[in-house]
Protein backbone atom coordinates (compact mmCIF):
# COMPACT_ATOMS: atom_id res chain seq x y z
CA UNK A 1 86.13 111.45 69.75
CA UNK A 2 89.82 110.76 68.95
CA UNK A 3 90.96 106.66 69.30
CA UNK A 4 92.11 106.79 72.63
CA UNK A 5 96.02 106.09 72.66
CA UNK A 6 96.89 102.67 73.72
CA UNK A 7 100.75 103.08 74.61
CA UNK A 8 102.81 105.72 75.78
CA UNK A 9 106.63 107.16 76.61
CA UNK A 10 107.63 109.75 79.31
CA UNK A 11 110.05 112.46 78.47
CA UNK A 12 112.02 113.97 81.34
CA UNK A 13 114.09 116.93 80.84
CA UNK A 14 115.96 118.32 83.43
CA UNK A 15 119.74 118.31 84.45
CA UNK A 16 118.25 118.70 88.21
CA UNK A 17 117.07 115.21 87.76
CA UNK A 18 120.03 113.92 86.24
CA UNK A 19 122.27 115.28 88.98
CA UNK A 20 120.43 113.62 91.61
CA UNK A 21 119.12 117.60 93.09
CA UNK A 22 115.20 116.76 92.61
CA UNK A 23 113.86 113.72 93.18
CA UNK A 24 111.47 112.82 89.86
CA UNK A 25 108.17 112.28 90.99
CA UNK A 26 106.01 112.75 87.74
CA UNK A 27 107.27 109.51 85.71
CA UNK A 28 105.69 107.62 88.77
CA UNK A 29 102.40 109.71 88.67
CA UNK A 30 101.90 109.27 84.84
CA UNK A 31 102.60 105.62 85.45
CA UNK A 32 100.49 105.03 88.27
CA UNK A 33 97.19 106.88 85.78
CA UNK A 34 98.02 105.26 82.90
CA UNK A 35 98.14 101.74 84.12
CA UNK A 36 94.49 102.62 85.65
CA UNK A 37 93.65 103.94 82.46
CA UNK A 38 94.50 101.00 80.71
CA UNK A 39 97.33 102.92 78.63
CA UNK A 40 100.63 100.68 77.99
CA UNK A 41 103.30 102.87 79.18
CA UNK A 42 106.54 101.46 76.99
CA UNK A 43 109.41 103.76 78.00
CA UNK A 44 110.56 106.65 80.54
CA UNK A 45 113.31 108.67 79.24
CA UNK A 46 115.42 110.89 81.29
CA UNK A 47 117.73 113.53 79.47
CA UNK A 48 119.36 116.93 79.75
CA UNK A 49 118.60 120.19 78.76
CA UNK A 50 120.39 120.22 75.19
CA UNK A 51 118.16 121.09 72.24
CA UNK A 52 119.54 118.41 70.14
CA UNK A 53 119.17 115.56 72.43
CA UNK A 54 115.27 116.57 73.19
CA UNK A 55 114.53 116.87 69.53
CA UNK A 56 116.21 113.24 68.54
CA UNK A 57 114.42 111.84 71.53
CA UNK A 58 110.97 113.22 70.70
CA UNK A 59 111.42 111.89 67.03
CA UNK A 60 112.14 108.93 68.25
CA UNK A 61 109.53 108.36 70.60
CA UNK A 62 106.34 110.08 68.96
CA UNK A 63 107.67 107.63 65.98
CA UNK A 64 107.47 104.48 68.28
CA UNK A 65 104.56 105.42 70.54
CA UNK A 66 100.77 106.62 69.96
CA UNK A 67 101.52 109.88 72.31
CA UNK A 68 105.06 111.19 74.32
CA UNK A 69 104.32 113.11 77.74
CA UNK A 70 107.28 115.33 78.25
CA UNK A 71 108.16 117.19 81.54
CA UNK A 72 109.91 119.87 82.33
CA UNK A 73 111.82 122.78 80.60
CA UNK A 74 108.99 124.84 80.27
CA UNK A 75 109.84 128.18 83.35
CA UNK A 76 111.01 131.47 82.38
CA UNK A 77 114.94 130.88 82.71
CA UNK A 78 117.58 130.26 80.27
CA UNK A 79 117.42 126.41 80.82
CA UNK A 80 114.26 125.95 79.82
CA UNK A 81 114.15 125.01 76.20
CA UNK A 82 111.63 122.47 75.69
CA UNK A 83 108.84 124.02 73.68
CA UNK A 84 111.62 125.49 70.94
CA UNK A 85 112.69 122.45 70.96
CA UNK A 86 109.34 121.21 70.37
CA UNK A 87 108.49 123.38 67.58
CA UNK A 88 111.92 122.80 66.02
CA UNK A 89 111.00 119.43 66.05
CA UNK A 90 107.97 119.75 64.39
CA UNK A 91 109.28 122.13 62.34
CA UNK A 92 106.79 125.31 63.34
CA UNK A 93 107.58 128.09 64.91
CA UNK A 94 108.00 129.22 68.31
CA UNK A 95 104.73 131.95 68.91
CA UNK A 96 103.54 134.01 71.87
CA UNK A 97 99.85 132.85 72.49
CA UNK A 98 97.51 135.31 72.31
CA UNK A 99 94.72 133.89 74.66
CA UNK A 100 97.45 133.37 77.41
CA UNK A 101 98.82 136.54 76.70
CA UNK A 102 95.35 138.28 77.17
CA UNK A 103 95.26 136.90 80.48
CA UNK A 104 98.59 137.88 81.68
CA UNK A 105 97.97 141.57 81.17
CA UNK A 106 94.46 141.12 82.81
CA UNK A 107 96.28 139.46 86.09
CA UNK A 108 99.64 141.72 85.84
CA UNK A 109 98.21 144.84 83.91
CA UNK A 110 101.55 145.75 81.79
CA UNK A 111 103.55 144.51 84.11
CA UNK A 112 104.31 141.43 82.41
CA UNK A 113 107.95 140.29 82.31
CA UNK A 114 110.35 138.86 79.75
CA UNK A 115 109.77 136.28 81.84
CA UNK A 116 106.46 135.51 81.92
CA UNK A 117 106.47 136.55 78.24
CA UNK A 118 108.70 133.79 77.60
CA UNK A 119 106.15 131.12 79.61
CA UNK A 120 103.72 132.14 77.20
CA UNK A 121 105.57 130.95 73.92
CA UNK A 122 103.92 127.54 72.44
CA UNK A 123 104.96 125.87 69.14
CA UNK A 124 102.90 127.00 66.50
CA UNK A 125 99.61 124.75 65.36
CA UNK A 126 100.05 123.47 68.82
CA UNK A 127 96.84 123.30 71.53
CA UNK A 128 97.20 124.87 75.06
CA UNK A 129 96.70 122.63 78.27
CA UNK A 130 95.20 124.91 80.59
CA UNK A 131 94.68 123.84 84.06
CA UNK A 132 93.96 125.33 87.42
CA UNK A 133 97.22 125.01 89.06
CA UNK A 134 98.89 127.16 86.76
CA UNK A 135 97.95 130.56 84.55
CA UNK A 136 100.64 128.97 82.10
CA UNK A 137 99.93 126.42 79.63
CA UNK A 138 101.41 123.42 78.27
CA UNK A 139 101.37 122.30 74.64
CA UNK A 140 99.53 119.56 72.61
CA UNK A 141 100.95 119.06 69.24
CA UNK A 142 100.35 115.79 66.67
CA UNK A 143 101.42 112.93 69.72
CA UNK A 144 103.26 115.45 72.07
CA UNK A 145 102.02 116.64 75.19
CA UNK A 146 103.99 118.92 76.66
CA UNK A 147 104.06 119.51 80.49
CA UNK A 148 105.63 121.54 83.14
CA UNK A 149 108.12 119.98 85.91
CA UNK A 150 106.76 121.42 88.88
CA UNK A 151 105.00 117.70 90.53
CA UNK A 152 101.73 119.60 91.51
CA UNK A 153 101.00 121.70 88.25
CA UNK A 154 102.06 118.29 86.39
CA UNK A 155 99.54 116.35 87.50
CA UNK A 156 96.87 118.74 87.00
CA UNK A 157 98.08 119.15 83.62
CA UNK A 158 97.77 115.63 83.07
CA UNK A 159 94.85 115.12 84.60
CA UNK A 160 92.88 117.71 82.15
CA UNK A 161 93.07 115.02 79.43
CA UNK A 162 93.65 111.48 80.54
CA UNK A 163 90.10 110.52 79.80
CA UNK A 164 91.84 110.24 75.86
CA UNK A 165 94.06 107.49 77.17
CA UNK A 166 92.99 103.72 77.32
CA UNK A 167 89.50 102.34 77.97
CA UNK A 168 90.09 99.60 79.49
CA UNK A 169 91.87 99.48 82.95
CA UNK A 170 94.29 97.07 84.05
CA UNK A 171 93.55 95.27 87.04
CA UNK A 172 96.49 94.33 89.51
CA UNK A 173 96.59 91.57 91.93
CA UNK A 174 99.68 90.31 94.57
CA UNK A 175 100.56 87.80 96.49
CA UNK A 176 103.22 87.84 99.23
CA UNK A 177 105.88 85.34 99.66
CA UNK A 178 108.03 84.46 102.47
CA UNK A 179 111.33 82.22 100.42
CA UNK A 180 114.05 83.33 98.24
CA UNK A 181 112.26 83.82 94.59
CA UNK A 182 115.42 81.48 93.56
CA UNK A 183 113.19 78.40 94.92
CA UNK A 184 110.03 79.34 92.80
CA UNK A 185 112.02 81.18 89.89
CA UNK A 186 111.63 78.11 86.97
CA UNK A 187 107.71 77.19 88.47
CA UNK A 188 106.91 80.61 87.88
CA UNK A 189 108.44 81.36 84.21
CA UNK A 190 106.38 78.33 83.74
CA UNK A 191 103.07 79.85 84.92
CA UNK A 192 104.30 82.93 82.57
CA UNK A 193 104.04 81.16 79.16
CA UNK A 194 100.94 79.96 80.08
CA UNK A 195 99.41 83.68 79.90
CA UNK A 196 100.78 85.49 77.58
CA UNK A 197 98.26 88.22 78.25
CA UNK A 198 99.23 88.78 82.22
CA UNK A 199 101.94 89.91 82.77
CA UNK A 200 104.09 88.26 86.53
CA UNK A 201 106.98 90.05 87.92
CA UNK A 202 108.32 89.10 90.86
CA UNK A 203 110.02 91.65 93.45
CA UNK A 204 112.23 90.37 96.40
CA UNK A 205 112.75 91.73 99.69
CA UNK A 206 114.28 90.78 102.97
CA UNK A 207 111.68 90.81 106.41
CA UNK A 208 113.93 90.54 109.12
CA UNK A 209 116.96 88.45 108.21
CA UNK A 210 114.61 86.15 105.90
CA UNK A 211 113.94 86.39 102.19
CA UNK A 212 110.33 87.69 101.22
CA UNK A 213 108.81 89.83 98.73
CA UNK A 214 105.31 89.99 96.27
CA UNK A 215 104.47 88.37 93.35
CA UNK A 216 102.42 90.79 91.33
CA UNK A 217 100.38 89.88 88.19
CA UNK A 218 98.01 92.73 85.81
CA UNK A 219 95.99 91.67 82.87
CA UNK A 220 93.65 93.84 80.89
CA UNK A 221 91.42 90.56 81.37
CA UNK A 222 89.70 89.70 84.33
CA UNK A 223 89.69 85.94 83.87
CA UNK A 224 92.48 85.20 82.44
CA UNK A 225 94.21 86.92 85.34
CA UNK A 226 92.11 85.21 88.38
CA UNK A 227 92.99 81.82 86.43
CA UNK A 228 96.60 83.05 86.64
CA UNK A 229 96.28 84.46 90.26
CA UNK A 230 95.20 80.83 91.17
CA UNK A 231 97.89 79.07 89.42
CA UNK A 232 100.50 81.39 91.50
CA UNK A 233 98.88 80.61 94.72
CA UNK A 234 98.81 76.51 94.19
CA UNK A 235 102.59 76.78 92.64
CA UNK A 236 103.49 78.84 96.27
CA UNK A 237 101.60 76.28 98.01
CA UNK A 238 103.49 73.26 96.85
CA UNK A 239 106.99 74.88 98.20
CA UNK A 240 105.47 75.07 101.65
């Protein structure tokens, strides 16, 4: 079995999400699976449909990261440019799949559209991710895994091969405050250099008219993040 990858970007591609018309919901769901995974997600990119802008970003990223997990750009419509612009990147060409193609005629008979027809397409060399939410595939080529947009058939997409991410889960662990981080700000960069292997982030809100919020620490390392759990509990403590 492959290495399984260790970090990861997100590709979006859309100009609905970009305009603020759909709310992006699969960035969050890769996220949320890779952290329990135990795969480093680095980067989410968000960018337009325009074939030059996905192929720069997709160099860029699969160059940078062990695998890119693009969404969107996949439908029938003119917008939907994505796997050309994977193959272009790649430099392979753009090829109806046979296998998906077989199955179109047996659902549709020879009714199959220019549409569907188009759906179909995958960049040549490239893998299909078949899943039960959709008859249409995505792509796997090299570090690319290509995905649809639609939040549902996304995450069963993704779900059909995240057992080649990580190995070893990160854990997560929070602790609620009730002061303005500004009092513990210094005491906690403190605890920070101490482990280097956890990482602390600390995320303010307001309860009522008073300052609150959670302290939230994650480490691959289960000791090394209880002995950094403590040390953020007595260091809260001592403001009281």
């Amino acid at each position: 079995m492959p290495t399984p990858y260790q970090t990861a970007a997100i590709l979006i591609i859309g100009n609905e999400v970009l305009s603020g018309r759909t709310r992006e919901a699969n960035a969050w769901y890769a996220a949320k699976n890779l952290f329990d995974q135990g795969c480093k997600l680095g980067e989410v990119a968000i960018i337009a449909d325009v074939h030059d802008d996905i192929v720069m970003a997709l160099q860029r990223l699969s160059d940078r990261y062990d695998v890119v997990i693009t969404s969107g750009g996949i439908g029938p419509t003119h917008d939907d440019i994505t796997m050309q612009a994977v193959a272009d990147c790649f430099a392979v060409r753009l090829l109806e799949h046979a296998e998906t193609m077989q199955k179109l005629y047996e659902r549709f008979g020879q009714d199959v559209d220019s549409g569907r027809r188009r759906m179909a397409r995958l960049p040549e060399t490239s893998k299909p991710i078949v899943c039960s939410a959709s008859l249409m595939p995505g792509a796997h080529i090299r570090n690319v895994y290509v995905l649809a947009g639609v939040p549902s058939i996304f995450a069963s997409q993704l779900d059909s091969f995240l057992d080649r991410f990580g190995g070893r889960p990160f854990i997560r662990k929070e602790i609620d405050v009730y002061m303005a981080e500004s009092r513990f700000a210094s005491a906690l960069a403190d605890i920070q250099e101490q482990f280097n292997d956890v990482e602390i982030g600390s995320y303010p809100m307001m309860c009522a008219d008073h300052p609150c919020g959670k302290i939230c620490l994650s480490s691959q390392h289960e000791n090394h993040l209880d002995d950094a759990f403590e040390a953020v509990q007595t260091m809260i403590q001592g403001f009281l």
